[in-house]
PDB file of N, CA and C in Angstrom:
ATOM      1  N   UNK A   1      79.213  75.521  99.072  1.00  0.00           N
ATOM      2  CA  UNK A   1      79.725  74.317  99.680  1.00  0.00           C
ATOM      3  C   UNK A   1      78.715  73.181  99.566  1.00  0.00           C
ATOM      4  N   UNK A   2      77.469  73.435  99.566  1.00  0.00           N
ATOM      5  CA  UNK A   2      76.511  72.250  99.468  1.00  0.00           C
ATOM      6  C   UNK A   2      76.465  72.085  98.521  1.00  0.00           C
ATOM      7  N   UNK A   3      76.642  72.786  97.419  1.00  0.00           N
ATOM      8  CA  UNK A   3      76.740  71.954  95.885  1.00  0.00           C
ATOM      9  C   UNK A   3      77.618  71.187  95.359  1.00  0.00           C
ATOM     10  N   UNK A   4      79.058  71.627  96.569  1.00  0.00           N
ATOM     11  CA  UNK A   4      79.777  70.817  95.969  1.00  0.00           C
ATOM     12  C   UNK A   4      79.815  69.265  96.721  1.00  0.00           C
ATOM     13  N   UNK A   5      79.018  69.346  97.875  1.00  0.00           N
ATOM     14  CA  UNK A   5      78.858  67.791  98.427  1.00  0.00           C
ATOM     15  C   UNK A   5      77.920  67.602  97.966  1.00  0.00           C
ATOM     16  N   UNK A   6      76.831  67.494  96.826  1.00  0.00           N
ATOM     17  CA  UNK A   6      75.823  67.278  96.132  1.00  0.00           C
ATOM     18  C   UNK A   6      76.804  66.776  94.849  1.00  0.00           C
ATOM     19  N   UNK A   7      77.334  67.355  94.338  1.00  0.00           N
ATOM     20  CA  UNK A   7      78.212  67.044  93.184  1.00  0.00           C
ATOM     21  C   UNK A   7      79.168  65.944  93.505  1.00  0.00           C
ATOM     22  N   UNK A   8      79.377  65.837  94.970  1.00  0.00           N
ATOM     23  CA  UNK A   8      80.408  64.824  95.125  1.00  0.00           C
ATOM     24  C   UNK A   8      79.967  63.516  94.904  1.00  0.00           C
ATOM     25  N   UNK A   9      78.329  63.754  96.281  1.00  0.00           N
ATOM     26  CA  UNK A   9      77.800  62.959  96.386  1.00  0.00           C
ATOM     27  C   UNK A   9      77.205  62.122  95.297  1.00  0.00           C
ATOM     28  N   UNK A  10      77.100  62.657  93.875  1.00  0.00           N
ATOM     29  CA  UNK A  10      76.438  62.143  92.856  1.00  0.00           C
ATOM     30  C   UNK A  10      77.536  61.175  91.850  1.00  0.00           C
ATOM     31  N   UNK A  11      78.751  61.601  92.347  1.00  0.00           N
ATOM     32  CA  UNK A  11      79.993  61.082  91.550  1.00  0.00           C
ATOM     33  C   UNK A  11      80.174  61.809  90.421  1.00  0.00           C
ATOM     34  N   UNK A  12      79.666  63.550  90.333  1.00  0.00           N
ATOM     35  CA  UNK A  12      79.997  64.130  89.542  1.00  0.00           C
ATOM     36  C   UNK A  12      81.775  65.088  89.826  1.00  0.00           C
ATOM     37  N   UNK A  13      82.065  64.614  90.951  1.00  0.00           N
ATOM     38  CA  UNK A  13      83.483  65.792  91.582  1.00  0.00           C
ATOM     39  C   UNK A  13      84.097  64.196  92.228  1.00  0.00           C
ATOM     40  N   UNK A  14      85.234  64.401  91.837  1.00  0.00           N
ATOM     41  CA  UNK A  14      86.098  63.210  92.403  1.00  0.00           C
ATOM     42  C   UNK A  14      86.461  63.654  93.489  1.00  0.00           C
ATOM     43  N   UNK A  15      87.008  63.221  94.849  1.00  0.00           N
ATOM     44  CA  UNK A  15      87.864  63.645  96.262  1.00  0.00           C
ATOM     45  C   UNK A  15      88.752  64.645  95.605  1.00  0.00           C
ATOM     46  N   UNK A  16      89.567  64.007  94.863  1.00  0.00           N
ATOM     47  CA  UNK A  16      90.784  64.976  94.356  1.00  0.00           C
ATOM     48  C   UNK A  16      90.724  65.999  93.948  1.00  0.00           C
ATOM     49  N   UNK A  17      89.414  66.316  92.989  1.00  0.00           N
ATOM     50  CA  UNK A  17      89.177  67.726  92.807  1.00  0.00           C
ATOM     51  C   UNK A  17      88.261  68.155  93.918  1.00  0.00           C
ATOM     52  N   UNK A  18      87.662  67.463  94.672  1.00  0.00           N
ATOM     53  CA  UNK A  18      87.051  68.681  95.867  1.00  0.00           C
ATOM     54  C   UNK A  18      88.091  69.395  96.584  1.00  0.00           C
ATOM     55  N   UNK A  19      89.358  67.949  97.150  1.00  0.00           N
ATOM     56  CA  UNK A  19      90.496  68.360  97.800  1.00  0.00           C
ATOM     57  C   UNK A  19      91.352  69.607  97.396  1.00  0.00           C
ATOM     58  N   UNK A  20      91.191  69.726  95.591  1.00  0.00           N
ATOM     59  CA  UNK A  20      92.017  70.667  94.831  1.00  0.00           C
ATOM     60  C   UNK A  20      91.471  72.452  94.847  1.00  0.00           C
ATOM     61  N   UNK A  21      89.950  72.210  94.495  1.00  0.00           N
ATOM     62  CA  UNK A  21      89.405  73.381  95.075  1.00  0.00           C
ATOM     63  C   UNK A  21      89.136  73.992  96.602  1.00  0.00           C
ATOM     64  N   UNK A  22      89.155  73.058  97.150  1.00  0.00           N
ATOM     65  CA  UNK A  22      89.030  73.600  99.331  1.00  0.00           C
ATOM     66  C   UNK A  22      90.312  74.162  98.940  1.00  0.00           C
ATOM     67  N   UNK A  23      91.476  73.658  98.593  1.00  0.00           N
ATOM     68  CA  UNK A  23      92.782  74.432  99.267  1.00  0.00           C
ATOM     69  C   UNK A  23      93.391  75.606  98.376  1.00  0.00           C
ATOM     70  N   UNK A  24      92.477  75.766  96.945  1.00  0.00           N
ATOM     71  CA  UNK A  24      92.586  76.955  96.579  1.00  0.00           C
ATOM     72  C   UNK A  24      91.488  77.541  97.181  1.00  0.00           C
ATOM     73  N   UNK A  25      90.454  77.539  97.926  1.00  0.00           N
ATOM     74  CA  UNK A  25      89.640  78.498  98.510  1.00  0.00           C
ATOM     75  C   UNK A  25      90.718  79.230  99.603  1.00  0.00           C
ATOM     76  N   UNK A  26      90.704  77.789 100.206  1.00  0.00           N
ATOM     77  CA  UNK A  26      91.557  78.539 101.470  1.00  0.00           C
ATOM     78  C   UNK A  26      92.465  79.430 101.273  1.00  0.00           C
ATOM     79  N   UNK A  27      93.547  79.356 100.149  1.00  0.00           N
ATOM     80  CA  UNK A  27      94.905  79.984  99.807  1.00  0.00           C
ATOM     81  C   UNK A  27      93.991  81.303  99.787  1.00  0.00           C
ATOM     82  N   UNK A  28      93.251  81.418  99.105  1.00  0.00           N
ATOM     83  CA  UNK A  28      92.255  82.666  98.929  1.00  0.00           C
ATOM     84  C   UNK A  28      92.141  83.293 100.347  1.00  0.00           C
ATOM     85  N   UNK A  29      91.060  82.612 100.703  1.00  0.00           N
ATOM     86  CA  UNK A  29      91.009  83.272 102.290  1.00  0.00           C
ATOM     87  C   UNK A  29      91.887  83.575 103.403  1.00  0.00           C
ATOM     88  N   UNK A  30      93.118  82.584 103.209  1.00  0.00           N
ATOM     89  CA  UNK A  30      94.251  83.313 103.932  1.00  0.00           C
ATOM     90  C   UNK A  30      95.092  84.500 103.466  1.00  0.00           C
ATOM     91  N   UNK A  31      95.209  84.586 102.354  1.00  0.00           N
ATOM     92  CA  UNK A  31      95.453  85.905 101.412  1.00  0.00           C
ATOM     93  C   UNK A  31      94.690  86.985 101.790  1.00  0.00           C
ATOM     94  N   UNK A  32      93.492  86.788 101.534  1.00  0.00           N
ATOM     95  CA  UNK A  32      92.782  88.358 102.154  1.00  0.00           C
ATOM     96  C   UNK A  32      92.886  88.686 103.677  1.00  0.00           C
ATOM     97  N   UNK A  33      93.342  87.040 104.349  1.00  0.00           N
ATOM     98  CA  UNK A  33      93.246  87.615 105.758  1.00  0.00           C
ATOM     99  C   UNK A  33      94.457  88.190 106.115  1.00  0.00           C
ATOM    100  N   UNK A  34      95.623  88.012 105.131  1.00  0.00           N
ATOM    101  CA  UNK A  34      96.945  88.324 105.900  1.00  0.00           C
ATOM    102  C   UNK A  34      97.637  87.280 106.267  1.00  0.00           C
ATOM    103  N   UNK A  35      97.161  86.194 106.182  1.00  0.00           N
ATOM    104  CA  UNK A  35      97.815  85.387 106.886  1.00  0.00           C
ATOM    105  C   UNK A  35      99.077  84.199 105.659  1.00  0.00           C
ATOM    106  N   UNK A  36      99.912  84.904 105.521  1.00  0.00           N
ATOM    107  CA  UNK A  36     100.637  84.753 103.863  1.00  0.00           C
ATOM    108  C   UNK A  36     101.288  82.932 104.332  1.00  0.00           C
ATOM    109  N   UNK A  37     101.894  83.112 105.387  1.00  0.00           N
ATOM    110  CA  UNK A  37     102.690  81.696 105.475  1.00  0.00           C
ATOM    111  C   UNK A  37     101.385  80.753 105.271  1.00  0.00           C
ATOM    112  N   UNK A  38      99.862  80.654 105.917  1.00  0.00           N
ATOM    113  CA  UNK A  38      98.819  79.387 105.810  1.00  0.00           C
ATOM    114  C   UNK A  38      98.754  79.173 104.399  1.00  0.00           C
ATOM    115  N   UNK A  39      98.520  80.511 103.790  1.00  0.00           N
ATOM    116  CA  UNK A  39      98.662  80.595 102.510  1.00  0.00           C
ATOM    117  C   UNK A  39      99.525  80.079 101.346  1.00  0.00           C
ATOM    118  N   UNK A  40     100.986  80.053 101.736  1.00  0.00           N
ATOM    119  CA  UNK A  40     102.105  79.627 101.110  1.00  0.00           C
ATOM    120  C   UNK A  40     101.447  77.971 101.495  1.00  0.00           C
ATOM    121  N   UNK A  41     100.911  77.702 101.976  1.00  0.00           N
ATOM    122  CA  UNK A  41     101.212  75.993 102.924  1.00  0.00           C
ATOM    123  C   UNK A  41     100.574  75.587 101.903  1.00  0.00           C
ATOM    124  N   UNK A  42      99.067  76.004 101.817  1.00  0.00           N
ATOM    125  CA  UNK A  42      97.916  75.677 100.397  1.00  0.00           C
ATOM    126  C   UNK A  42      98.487  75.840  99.532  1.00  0.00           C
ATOM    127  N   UNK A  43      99.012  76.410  99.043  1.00  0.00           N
ATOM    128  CA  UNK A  43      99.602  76.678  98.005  1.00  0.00           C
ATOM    129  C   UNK A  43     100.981  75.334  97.413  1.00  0.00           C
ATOM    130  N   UNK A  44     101.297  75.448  97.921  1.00  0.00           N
ATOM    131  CA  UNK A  44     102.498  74.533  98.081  1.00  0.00           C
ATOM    132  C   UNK A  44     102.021  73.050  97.881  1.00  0.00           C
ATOM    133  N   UNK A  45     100.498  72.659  99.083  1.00  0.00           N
ATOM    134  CA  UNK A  45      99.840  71.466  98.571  1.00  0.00           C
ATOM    135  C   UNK A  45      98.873  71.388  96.962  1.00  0.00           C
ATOM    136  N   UNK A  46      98.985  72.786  96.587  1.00  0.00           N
ATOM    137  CA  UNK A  46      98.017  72.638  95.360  1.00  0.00           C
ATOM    138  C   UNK A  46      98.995  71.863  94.086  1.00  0.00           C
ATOM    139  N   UNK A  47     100.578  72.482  94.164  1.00  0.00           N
ATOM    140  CA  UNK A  47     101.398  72.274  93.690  1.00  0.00           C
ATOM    141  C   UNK A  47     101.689  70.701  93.823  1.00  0.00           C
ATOM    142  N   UNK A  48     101.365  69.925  94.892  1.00  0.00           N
ATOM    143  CA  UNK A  48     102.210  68.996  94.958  1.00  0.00           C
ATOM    144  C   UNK A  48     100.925  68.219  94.526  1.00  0.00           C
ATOM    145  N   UNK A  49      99.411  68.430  94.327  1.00  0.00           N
ATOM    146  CA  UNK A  49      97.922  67.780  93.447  1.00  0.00           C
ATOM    147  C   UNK A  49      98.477  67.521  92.669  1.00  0.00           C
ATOM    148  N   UNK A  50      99.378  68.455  91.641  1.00  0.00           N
ATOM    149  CA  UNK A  50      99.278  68.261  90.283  1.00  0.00           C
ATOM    150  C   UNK A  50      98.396  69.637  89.595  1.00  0.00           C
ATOM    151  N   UNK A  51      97.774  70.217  90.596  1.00  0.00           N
ATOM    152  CA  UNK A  51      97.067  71.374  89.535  1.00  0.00           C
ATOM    153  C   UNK A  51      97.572  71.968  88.848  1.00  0.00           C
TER     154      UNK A  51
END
């Protein structure tokens, strides 16, 4: 996580792709937790990025 606010901070990671990777982390981490609907939600916003 600090590399990627180092990377942001440098203007090497645009908002949009930090925004694009947090909510595939998360989809991740709600997946292993079980928790499928938070999951579907990320998911659903990754879809509507454009990724």
């Amino acid at each position: 996580m600090v590399e990627l606010i180092q990377q942001l901070e440098k203007n090497q990671m645009d908002t949009c792709e930090l925004y694009r990777f947090l909510l595939e982390d998360l989809a991740n981490l709600y997946h292993d937790a079980g928790c499928y609907q938070k999951e579907s939600y990320c998911l659903r916003k990754l879809m509507q990025t454009g990724y």
